[in-house]
C-alpha atoms as a PDB file:
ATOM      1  CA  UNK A   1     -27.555 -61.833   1.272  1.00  0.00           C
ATOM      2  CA  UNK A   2     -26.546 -64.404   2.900  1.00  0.00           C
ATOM      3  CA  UNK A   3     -28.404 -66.665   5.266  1.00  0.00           C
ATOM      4  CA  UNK A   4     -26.652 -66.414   8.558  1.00  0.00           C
ATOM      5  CA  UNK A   5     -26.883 -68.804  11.804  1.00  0.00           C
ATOM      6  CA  UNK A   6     -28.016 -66.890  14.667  1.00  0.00           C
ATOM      7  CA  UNK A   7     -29.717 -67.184  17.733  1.00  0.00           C
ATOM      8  CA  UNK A   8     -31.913 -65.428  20.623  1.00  0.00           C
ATOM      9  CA  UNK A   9     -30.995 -64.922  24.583  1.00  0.00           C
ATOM     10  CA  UNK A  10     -32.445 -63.294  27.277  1.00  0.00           C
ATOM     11  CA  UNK A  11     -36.157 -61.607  27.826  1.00  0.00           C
ATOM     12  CA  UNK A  12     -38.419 -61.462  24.561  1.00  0.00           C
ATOM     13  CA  UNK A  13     -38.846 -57.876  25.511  1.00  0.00           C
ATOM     14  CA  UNK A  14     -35.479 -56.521  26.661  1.00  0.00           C
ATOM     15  CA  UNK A  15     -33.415 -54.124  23.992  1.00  0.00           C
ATOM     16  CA  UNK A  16     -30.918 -55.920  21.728  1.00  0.00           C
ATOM     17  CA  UNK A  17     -27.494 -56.323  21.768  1.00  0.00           C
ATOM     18  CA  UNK A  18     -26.086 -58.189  18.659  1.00  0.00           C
ATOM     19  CA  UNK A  19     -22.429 -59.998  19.794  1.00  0.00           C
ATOM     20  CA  UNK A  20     -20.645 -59.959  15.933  1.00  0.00           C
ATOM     21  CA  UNK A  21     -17.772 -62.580  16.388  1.00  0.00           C
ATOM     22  CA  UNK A  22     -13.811 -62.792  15.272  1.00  0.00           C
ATOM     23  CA  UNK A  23     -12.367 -64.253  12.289  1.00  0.00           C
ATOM     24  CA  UNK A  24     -12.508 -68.149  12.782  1.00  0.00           C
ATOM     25  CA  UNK A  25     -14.924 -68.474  15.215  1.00  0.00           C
ATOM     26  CA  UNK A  26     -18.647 -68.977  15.476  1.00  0.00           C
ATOM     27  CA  UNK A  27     -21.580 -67.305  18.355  1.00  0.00           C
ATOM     28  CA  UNK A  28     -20.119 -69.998  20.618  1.00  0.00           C
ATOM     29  CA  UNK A  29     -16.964 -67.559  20.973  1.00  0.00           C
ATOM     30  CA  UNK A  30     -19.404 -65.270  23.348  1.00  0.00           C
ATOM     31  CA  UNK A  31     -20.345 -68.119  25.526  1.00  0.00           C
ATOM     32  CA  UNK A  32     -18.336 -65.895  28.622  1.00  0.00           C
ATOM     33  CA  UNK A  33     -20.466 -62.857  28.403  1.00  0.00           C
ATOM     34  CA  UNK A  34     -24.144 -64.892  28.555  1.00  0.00           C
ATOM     35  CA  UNK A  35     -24.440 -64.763  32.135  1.00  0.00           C
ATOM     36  CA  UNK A  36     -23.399 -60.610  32.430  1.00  0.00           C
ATOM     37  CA  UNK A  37     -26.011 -59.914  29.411  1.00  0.00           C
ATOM     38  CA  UNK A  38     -28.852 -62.105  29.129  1.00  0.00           C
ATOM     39  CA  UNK A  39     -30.515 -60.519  32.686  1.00  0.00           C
ATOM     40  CA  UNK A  40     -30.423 -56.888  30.783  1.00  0.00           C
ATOM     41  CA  UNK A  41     -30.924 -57.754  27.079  1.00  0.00           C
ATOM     42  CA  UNK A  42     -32.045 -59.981  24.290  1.00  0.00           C
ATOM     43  CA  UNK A  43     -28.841 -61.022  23.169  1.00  0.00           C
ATOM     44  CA  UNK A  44     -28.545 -61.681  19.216  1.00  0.00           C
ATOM     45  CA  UNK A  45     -25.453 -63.475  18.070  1.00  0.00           C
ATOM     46  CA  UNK A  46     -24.671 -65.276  14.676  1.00  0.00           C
ATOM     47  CA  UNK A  47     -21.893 -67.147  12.888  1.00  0.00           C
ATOM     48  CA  UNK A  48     -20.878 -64.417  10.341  1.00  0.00           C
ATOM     49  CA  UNK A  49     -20.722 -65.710   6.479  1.00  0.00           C
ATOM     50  CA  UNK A  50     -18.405 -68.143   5.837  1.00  0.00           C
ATOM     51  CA  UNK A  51     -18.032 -69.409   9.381  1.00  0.00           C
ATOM     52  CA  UNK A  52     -20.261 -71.514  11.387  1.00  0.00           C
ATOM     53  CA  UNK A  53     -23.547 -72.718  10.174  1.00  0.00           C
ATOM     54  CA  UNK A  54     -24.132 -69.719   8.005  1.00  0.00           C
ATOM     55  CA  UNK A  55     -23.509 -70.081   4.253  1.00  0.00           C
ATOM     56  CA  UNK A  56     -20.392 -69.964   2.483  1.00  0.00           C
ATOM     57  CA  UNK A  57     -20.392 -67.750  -0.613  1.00  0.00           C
ATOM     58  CA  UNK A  58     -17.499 -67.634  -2.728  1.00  0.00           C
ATOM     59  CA  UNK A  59     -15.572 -64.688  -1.896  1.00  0.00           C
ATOM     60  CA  UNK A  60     -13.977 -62.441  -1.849  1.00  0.00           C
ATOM     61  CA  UNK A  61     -15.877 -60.546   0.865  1.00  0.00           C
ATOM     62  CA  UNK A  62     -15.838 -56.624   1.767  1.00  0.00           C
ATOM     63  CA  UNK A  63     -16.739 -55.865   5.257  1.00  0.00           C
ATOM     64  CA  UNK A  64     -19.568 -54.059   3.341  1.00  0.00           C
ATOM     65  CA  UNK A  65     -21.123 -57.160   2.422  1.00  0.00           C
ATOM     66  CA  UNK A  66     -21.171 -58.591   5.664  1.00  0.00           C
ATOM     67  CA  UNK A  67     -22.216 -55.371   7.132  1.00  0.00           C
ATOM     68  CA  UNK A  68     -25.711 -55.658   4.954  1.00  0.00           C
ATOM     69  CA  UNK A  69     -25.617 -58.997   6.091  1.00  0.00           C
ATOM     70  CA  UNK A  70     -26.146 -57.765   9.369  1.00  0.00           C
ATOM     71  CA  UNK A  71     -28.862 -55.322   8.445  1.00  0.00           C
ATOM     72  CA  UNK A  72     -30.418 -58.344   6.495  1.00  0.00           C
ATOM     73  CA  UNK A  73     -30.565 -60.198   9.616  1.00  0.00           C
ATOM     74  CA  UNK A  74     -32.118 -57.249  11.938  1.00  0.00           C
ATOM     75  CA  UNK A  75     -34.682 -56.839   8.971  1.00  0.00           C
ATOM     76  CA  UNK A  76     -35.537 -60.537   9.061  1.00  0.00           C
ATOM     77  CA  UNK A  77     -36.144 -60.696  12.771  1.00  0.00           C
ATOM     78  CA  UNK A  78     -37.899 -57.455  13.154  1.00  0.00           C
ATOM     79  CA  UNK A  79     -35.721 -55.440  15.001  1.00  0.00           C
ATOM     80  CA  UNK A  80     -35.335 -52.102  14.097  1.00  0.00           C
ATOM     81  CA  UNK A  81     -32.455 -51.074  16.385  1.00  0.00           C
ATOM     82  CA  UNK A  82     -29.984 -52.554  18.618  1.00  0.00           C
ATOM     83  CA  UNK A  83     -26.544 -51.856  20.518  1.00  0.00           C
ATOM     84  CA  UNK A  84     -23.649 -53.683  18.861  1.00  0.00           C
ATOM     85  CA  UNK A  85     -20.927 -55.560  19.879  1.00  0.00           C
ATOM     86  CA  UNK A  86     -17.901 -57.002  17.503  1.00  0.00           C
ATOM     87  CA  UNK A  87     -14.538 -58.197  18.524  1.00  0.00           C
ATOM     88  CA  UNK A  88     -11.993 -57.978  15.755  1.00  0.00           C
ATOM     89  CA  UNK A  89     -13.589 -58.300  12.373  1.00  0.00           C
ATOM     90  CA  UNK A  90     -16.338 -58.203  14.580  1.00  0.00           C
ATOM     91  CA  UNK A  91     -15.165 -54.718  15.693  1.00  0.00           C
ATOM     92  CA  UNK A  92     -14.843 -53.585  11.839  1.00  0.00           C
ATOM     93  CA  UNK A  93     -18.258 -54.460  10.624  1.00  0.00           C
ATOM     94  CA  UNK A  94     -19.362 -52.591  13.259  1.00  0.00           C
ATOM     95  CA  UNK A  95     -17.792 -49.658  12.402  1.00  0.00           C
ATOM     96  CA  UNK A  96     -19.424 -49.978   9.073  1.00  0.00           C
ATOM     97  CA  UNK A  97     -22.542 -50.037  10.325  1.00  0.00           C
ATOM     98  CA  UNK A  98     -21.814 -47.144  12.953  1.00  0.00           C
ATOM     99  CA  UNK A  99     -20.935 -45.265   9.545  1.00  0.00           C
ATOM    100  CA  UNK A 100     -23.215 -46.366   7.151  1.00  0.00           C
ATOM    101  CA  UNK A 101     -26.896 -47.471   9.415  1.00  0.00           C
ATOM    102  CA  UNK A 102     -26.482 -44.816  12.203  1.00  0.00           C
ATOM    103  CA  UNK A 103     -30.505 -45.069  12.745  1.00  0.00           C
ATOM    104  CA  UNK A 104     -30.167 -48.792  13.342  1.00  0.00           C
ATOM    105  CA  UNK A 105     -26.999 -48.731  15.796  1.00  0.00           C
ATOM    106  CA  UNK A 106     -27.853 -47.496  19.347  1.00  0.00           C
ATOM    107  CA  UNK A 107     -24.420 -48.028  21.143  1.00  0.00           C
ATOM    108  CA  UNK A 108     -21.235 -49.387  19.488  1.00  0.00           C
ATOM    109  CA  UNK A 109     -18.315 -51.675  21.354  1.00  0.00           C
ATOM    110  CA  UNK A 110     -15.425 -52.762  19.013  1.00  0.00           C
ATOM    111  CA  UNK A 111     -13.087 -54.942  21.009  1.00  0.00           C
ATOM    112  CA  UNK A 112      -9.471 -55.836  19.814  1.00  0.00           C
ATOM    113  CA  UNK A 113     -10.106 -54.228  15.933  1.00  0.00           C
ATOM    114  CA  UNK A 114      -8.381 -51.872  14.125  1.00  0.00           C
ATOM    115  CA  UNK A 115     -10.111 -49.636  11.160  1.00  0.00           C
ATOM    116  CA  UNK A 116      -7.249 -50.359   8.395  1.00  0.00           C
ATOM    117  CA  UNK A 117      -5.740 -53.487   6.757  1.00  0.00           C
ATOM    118  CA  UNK A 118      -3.398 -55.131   9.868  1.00  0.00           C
ATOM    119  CA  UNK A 119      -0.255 -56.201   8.915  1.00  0.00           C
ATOM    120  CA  UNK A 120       0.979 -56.510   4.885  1.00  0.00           C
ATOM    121  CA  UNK A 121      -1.026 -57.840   1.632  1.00  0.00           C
ATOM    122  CA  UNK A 122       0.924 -60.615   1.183  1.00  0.00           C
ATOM    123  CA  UNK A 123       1.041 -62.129   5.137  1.00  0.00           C
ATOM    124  CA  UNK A 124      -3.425 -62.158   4.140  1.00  0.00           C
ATOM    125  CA  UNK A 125      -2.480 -63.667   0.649  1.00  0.00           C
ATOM    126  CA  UNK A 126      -0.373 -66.532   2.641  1.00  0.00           C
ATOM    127  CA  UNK A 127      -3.319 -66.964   5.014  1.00  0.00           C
ATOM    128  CA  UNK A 128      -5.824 -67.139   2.133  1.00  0.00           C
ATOM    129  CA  UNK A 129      -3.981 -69.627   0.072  1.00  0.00           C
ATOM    130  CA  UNK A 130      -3.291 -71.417   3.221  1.00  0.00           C
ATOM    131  CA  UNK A 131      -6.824 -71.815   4.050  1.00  0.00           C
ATOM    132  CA  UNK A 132      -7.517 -72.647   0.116  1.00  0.00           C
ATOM    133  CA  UNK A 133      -5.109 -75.490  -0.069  1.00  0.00           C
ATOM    134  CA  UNK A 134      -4.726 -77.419   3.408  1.00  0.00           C
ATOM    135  CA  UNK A 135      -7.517 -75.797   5.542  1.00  0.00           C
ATOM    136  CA  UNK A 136      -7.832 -74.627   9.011  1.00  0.00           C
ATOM    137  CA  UNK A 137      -5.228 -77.331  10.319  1.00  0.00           C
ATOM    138  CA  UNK A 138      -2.040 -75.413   8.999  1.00  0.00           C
ATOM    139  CA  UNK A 139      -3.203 -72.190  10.277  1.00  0.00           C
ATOM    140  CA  UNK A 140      -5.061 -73.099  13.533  1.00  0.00           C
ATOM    141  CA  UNK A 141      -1.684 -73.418  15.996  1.00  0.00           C
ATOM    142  CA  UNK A 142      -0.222 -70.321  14.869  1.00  0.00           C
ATOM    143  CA  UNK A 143      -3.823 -68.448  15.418  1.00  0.00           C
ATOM    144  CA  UNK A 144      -4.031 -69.721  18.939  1.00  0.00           C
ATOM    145  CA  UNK A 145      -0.322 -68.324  20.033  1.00  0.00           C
ATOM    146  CA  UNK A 146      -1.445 -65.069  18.730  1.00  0.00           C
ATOM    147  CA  UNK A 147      -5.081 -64.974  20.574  1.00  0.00           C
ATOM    148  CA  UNK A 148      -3.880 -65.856  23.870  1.00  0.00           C
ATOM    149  CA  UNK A 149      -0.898 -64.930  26.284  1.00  0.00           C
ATOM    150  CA  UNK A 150       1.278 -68.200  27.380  1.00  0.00           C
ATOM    151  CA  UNK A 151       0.412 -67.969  30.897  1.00  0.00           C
ATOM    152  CA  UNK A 152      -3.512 -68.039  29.897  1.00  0.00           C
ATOM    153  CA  UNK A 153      -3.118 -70.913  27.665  1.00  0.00           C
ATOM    154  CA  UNK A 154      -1.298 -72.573  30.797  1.00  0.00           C
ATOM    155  CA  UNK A 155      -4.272 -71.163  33.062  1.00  0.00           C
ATOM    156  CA  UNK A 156      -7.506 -71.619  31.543  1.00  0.00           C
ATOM    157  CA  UNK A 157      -6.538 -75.198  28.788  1.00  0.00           C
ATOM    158  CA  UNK A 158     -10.125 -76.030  28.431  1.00  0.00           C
ATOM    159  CA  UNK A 159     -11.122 -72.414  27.041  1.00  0.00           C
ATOM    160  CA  UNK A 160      -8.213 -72.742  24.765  1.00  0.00           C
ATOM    161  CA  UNK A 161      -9.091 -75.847  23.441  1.00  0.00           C
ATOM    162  CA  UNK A 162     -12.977 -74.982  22.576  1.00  0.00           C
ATOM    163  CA  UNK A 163     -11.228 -71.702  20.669  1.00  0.00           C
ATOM    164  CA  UNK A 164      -9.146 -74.083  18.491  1.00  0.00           C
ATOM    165  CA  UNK A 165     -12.119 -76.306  17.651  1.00  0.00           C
ATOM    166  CA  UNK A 166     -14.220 -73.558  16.770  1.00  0.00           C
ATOM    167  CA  UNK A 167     -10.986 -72.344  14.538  1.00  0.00           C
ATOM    168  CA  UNK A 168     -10.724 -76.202  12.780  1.00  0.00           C
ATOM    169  CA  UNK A 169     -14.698 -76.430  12.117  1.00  0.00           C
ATOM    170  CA  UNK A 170     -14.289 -72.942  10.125  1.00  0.00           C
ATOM    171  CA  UNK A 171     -15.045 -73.638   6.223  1.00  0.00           C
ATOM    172  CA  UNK A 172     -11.508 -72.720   4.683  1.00  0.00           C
ATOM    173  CA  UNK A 173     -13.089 -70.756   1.599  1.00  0.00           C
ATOM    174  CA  UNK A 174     -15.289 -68.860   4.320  1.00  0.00           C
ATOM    175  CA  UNK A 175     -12.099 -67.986   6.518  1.00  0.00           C
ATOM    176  CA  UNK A 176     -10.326 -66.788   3.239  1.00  0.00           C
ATOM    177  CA  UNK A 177     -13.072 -64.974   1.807  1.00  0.00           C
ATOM    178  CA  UNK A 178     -12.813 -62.767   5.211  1.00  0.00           C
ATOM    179  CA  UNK A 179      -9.196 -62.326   5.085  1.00  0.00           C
ATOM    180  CA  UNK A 180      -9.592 -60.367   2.071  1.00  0.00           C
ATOM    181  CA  UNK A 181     -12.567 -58.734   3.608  1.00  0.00           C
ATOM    182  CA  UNK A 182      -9.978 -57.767   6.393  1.00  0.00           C
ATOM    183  CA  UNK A 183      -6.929 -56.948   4.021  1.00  0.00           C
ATOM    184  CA  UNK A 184      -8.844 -54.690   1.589  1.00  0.00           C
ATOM    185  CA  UNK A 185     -10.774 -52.817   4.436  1.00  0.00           C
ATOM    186  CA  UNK A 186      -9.892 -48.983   5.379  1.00  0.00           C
ATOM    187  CA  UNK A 187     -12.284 -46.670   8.170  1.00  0.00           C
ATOM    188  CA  UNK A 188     -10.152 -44.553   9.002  1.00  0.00           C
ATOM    189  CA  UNK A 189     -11.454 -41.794   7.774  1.00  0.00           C
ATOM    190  CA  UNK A 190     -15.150 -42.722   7.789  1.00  0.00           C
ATOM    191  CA  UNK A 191     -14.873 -43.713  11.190  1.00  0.00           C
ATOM    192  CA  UNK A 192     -15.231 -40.301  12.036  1.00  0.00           C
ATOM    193  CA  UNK A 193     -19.179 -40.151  11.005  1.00  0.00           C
ATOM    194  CA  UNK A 194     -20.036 -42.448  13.994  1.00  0.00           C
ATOM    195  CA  UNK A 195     -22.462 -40.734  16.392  1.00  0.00           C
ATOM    196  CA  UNK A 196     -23.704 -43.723  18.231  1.00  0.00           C
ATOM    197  CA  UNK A 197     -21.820 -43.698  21.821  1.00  0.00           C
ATOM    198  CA  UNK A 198     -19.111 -46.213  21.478  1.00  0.00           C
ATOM    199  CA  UNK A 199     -16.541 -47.986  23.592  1.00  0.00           C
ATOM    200  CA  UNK A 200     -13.304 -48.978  22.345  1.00  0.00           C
ATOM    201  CA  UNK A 201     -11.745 -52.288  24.103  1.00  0.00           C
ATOM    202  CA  UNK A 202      -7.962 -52.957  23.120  1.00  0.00           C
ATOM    203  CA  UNK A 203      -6.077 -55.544  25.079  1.00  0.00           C
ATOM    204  CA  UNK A 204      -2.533 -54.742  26.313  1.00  0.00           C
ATOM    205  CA  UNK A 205      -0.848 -57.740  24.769  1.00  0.00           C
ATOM    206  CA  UNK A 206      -2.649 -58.152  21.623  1.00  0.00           C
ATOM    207  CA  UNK A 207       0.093 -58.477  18.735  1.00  0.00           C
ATOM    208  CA  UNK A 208      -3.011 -58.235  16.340  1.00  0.00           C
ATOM    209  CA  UNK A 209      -4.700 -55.580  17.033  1.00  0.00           C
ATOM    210  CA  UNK A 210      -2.494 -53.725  19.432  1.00  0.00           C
ATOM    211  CA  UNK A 211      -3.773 -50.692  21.773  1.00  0.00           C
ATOM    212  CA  UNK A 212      -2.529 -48.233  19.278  1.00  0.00           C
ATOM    213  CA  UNK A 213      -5.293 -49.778  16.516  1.00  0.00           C
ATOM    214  CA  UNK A 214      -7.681 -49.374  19.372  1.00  0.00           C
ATOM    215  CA  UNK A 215      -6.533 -45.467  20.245  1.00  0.00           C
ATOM    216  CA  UNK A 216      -6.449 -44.422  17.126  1.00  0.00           C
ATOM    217  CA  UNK A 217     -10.442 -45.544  16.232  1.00  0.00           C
ATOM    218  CA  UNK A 218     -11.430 -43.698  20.133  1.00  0.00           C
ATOM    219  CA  UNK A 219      -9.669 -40.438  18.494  1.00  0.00           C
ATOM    220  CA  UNK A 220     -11.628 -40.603  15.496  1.00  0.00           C
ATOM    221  CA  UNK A 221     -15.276 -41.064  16.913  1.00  0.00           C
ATOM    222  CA  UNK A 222     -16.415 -38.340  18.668  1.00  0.00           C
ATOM    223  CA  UNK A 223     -16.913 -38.703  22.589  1.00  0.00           C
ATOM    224  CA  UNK A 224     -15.613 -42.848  22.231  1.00  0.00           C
ATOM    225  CA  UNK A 225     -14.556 -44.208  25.246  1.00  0.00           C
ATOM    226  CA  UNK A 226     -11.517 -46.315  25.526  1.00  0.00           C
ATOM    227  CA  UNK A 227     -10.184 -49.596  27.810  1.00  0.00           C
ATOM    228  CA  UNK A 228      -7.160 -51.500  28.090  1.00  0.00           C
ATOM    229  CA  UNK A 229      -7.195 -54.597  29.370  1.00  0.00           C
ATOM    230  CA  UNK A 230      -4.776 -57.360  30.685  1.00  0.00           C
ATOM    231  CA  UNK A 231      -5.579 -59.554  27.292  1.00  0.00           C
ATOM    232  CA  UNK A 232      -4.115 -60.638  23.938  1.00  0.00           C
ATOM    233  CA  UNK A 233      -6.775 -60.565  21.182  1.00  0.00           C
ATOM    234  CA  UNK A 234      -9.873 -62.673  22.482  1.00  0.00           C
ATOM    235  CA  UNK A 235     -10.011 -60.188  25.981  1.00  0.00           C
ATOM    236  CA  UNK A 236     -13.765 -61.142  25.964  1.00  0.00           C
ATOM    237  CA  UNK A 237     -12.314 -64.865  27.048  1.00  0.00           C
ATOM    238  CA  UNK A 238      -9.033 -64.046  28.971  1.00  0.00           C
ATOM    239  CA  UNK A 239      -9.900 -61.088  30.507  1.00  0.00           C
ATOM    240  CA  UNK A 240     -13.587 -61.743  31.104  1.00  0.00           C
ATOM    241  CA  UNK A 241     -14.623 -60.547  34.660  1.00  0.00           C
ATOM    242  CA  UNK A 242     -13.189 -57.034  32.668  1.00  0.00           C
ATOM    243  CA  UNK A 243     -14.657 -56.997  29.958  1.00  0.00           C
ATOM    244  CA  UNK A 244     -18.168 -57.892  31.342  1.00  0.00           C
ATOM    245  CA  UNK A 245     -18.002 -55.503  33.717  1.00  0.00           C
ATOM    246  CA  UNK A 246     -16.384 -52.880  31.294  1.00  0.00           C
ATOM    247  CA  UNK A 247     -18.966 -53.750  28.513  1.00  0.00           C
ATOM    248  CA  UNK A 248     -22.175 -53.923  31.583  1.00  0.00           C
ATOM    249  CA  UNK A 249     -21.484 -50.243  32.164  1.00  0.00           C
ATOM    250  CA  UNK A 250     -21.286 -48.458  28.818  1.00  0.00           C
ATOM    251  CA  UNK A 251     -24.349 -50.348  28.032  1.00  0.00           C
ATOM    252  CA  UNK A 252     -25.894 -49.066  30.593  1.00  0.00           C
ATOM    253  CA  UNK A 253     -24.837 -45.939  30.995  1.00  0.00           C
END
């Protein structure tokens, strides 16, 4: 396994919520949802492999693997169960785990995912080499435009800008050993074994993960709830009010 980054919020005794973070980013990506949380719950986030402060493997990665890294990390700091909460790839380890550790997972949110490979082989394979050869620079502009709508970019600079940092500190190997992790993944099916309650977040102008992604994975779990929200992909930072509130309900419902 892995050693992964992580760190503690919020009362000692509280139940835990893990926060599992996007492609590119690190914990820091969560920073909106500390206030909403931390009263409730001891909050558990980490940089996942290959991003952050964790290590950096070589890859390829499966969503599998960072899934056990996950488990690894619960095992390590003794908790035995815990609500989860992953945007993007986020979103698709926890599916895995919802599938694969349903004793350890006591609610699920996936926000702005989808449960099969987004997009074609080769746009990952351009991403990956990308990321191989001249690092997070050549990517990082092009990443931005698709996480956040124009007018929020023109709204809210400073939240932006601490996005794109987080992007161009990202280890390039890490980053493309999680695009293939992304590329090769398919739930679809699986998906259907979940029995944790979930929530499904999608946001309306996500060109990533579009609602559709987010629909589909709330058909396939039984009883999953399902919001749309004024977002592109990172709705945890543009639409936050929302998606605290959204998140502060099913959790504790």
């Amino acid at each position: 396994m892995a050693r992964l980054f992580h760190r503690f919020d919020g009362p000692e005794k509280a139940p835990v919520l893990v926060l599992s973070n996007s492609l590119g980013t690190a914990l820091e990506m969560w920073d909106p949802q500390m206030p909403a949380l931390t009263g409730r719950f001891r909050v558990l986030r980490y940089d996942t492999r290959g991003h952050g402060r964790s290590d950096v493997p070589p890859g390829a990665y499966t969503i599998a693997e960072l899934g056990k890294d996950v488990l690894a990390l619960l095992d390590e700091t003794g908790v035995e169960r815990a609500s989860f909460c992953g945007l993007s790839m986020g979103g698709m380890i926890g599916m895995w785990l919802g599938t694969n550790a349903p004793g350890r997972i006591e609610r699920l949110v996936l926000c702005n995912t989808s449960a099969q490979m987004i997009g074609t082989p080769e746009l990952w394979q351009q991403r990956i080499t990308l990321a191989r050869t001249r690092g997070m620079t050549a990517l990082a502009e092009g990443v931005i435009e698709r996480w956040f709508t124009p007018e929020f970019r023109a709204r809210d600079p400073e939240a932006v800008e601490k996005v794109r940092k987080m992007l161009l500190a990202t280890p390039g190997e890490g980053y493309a050993a999680c695009c293939a992790a992304i590329r090769d993944q398919d739930q679809l099916d699986s998906i259907s074994a979940v029995r944790a309650p979930t929530l499904v977040i999608a946001g309306s102008r996500d060109p990533a993960t579009p609602p559709d992604h987010g629909r589909a994975i709330a058909s396939r779990i039984r009883g999953a709830r399902f919001v749309e929200l004024p977002a592109a992909h990172l709705s945890n930072i543009e639409a936050r009010d929302r998606f605290n509130a959204s998140l502060s309900e099913f959790l504790a419902a």
